[in-house]
PDB file of N, CA and C in Angstrom:
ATOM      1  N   UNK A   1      29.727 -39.978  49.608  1.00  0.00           N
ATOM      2  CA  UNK A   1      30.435 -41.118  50.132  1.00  0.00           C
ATOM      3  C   UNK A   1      31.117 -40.732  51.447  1.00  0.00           C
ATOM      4  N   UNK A   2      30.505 -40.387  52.787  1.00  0.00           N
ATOM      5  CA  UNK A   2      31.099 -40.071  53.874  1.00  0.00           C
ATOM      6  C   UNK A   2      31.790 -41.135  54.573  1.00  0.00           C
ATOM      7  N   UNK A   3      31.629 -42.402  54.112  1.00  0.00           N
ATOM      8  CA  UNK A   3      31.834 -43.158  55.560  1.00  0.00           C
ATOM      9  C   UNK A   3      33.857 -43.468  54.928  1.00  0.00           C
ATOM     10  N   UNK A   4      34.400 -43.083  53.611  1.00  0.00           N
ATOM     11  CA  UNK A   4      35.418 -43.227  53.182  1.00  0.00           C
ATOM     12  C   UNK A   4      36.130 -42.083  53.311  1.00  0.00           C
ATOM     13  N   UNK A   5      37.667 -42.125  53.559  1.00  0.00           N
ATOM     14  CA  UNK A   5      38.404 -41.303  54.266  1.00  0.00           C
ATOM     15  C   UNK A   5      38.303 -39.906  53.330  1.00  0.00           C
ATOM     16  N   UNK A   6      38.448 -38.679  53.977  1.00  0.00           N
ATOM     17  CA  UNK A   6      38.302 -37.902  53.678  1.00  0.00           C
ATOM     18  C   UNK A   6      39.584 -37.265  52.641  1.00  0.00           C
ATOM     19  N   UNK A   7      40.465 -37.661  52.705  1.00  0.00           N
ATOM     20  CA  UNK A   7      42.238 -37.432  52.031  1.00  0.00           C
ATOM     21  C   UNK A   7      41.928 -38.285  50.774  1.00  0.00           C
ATOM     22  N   UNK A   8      40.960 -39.104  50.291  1.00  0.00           N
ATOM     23  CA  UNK A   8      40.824 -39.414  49.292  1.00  0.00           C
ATOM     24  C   UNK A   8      40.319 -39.015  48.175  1.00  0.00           C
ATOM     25  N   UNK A   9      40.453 -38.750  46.631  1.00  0.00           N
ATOM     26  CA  UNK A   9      39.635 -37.455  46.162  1.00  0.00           C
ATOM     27  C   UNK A   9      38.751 -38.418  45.554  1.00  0.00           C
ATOM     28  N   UNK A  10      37.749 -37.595  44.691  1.00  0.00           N
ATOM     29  CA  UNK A  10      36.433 -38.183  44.650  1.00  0.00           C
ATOM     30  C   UNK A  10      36.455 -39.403  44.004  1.00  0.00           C
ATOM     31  N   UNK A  11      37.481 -39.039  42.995  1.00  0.00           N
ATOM     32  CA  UNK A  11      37.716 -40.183  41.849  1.00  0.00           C
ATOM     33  C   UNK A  11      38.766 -41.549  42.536  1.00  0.00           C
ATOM     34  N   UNK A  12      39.376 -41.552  43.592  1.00  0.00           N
ATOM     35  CA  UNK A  12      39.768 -42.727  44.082  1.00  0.00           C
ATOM     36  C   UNK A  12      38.721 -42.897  45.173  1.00  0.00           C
ATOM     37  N   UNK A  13      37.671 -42.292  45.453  1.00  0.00           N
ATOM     38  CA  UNK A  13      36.707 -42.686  46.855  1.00  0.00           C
ATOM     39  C   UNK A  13      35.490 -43.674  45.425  1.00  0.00           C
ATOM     40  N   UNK A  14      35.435 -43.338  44.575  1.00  0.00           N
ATOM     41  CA  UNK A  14      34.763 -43.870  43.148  1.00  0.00           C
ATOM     42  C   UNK A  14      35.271 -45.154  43.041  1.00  0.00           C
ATOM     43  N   UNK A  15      36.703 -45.270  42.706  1.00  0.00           N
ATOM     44  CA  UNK A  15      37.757 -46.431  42.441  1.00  0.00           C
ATOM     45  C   UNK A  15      37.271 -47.486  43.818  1.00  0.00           C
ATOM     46  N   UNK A  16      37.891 -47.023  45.022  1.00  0.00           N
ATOM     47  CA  UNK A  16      37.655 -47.906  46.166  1.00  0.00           C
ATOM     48  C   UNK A  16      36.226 -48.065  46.498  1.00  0.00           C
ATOM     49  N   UNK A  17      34.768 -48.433  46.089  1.00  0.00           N
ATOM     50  CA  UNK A  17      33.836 -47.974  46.132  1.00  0.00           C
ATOM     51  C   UNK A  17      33.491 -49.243  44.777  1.00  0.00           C
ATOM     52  N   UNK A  18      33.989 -48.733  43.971  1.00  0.00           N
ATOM     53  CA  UNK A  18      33.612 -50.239  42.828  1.00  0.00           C
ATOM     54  C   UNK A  18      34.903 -51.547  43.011  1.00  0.00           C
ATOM     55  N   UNK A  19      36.235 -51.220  43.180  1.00  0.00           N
ATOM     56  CA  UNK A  19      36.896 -52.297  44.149  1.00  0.00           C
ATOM     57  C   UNK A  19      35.915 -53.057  44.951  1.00  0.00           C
ATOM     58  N   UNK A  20      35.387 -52.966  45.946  1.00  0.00           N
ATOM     59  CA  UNK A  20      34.809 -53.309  47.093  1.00  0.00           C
ATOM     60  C   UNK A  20      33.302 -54.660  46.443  1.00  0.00           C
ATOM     61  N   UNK A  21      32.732 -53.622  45.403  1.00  0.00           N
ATOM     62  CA  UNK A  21      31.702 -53.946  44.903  1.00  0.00           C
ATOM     63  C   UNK A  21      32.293 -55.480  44.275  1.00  0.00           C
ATOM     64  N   UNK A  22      33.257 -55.047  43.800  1.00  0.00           N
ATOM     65  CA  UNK A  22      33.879 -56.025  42.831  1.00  0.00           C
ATOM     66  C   UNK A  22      34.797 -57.329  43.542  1.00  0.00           C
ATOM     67  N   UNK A  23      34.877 -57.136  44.566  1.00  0.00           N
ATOM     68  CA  UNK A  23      35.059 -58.122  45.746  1.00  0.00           C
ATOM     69  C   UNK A  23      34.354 -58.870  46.239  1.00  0.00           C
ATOM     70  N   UNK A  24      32.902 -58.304  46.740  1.00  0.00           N
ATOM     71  CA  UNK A  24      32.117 -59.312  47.282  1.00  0.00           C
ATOM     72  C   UNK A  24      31.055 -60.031  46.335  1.00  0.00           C
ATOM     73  N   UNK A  25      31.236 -58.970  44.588  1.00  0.00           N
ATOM     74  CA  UNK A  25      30.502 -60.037  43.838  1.00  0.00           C
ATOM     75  C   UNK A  25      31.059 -60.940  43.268  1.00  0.00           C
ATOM     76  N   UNK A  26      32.617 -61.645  43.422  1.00  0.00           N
ATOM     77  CA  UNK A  26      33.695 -62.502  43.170  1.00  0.00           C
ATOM     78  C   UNK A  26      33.442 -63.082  44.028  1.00  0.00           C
ATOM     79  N   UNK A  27      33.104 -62.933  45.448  1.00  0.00           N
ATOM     80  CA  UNK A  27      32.801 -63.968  46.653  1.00  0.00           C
ATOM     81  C   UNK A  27      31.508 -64.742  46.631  1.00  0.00           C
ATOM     82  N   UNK A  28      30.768 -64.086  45.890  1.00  0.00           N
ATOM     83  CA  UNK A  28      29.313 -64.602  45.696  1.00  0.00           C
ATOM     84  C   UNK A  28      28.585 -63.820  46.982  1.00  0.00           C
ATOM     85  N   UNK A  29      28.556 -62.939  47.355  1.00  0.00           N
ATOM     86  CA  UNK A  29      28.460 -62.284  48.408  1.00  0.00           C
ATOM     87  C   UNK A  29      26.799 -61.809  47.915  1.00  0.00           C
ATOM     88  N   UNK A  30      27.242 -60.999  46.454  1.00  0.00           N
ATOM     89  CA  UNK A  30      26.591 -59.874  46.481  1.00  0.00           C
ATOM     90  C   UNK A  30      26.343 -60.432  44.699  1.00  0.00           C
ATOM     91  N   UNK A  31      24.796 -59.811  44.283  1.00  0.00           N
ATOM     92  CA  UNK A  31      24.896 -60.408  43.032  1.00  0.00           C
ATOM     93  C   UNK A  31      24.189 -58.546  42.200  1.00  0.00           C
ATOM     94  N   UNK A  32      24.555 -58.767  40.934  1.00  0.00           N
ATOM     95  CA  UNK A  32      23.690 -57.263  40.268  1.00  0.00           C
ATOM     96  C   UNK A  32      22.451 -57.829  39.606  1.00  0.00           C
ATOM     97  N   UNK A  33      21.177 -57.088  40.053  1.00  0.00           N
ATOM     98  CA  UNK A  33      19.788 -57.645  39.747  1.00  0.00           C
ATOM     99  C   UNK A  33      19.809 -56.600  38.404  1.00  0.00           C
ATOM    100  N   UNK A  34      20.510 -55.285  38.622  1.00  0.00           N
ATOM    101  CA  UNK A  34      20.275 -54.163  37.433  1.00  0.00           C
ATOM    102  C   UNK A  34      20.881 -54.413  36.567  1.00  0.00           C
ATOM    103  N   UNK A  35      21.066 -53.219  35.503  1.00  0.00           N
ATOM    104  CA  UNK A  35      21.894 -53.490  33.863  1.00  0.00           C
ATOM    105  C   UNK A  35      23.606 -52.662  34.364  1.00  0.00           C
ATOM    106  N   UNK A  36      24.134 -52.525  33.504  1.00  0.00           N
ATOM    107  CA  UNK A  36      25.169 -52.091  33.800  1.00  0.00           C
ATOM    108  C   UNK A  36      24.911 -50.662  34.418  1.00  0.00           C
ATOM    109  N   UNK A  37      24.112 -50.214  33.254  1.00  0.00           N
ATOM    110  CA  UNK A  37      23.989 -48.312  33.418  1.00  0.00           C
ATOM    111  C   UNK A  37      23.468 -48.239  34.809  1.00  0.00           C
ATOM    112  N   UNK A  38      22.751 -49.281  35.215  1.00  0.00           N
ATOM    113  CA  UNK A  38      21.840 -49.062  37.092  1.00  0.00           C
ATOM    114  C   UNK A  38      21.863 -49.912  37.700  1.00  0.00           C
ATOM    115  N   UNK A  39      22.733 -50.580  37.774  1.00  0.00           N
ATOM    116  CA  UNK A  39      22.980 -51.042  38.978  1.00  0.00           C
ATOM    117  C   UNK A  39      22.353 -51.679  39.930  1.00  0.00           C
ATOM    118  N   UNK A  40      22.184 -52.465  40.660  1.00  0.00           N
ATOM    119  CA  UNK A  40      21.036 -53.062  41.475  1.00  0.00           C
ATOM    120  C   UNK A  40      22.060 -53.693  42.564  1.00  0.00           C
ATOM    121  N   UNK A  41      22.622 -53.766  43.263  1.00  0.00           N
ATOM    122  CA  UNK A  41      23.691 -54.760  44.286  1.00  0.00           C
ATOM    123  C   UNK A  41      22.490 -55.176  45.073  1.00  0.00           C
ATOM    124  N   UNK A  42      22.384 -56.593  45.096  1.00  0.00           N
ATOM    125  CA  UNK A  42      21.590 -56.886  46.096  1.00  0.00           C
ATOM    126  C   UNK A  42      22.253 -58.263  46.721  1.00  0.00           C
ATOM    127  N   UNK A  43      22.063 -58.800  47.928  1.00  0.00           N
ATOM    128  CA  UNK A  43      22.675 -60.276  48.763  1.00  0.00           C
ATOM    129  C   UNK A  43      22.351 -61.097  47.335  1.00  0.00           C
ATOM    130  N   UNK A  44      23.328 -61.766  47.525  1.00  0.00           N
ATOM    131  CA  UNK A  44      23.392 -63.536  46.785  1.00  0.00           C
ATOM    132  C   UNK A  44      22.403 -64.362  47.543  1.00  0.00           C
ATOM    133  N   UNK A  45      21.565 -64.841  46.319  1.00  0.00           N
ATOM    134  CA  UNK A  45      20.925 -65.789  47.427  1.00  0.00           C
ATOM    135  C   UNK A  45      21.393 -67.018  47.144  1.00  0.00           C
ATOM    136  N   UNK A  46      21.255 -67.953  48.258  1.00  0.00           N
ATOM    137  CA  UNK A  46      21.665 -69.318  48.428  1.00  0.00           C
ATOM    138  C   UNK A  46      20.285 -70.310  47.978  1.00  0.00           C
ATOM    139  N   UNK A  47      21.276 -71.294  47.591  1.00  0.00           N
ATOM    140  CA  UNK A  47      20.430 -72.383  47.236  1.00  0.00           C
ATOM    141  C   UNK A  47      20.188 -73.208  48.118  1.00  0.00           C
ATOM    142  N   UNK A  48      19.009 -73.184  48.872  1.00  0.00           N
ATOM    143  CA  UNK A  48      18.354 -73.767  49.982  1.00  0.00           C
ATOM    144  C   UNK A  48      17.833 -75.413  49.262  1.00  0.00           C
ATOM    145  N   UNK A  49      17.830 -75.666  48.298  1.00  0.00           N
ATOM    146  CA  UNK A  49      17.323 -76.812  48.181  1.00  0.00           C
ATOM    147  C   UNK A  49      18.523 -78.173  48.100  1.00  0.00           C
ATOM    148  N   UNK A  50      19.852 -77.288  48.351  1.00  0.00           N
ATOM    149  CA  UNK A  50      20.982 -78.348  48.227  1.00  0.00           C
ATOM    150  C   UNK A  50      20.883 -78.738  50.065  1.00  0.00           C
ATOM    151  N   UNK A  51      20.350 -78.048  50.787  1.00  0.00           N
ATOM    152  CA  UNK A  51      20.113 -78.833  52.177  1.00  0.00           C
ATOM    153  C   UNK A  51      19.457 -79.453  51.948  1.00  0.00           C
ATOM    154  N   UNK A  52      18.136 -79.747  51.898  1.00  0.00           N
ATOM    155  CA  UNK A  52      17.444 -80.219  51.716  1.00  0.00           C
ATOM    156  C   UNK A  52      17.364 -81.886  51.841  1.00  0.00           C
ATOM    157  N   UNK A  53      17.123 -83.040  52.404  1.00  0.00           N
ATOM    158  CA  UNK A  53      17.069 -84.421  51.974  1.00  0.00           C
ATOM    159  C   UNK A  53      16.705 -84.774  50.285  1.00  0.00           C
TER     160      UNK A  53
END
């Protein structure tokens, strides 16, 4: 996990890391295609047929 500050130890770079996860899949951002044990984060997709006429 490099791109998170280095003064953080592994187990709060872990914590802030599923925080984050757990943010944008509350936003609808981000949805899990996997099971718990694996994980899958992939984009939310939108429902294109509510444009639609």
């Amino acid at each position: 996990m490099p791109k998170l500050p280095a003064r953080l130890a592994e187990q709060q770079k872990r914590r802030e890391l599923n925080n984050l996860l757990q943010e944008l899949r509350r936003s609808g951002s981000i949805d899990n295609r996997g099971t718990r044990a694996q994980p899958q984060w992939l984009p939310a997709e939108t429902d294109s047929d509510e444009d639609s006429p």
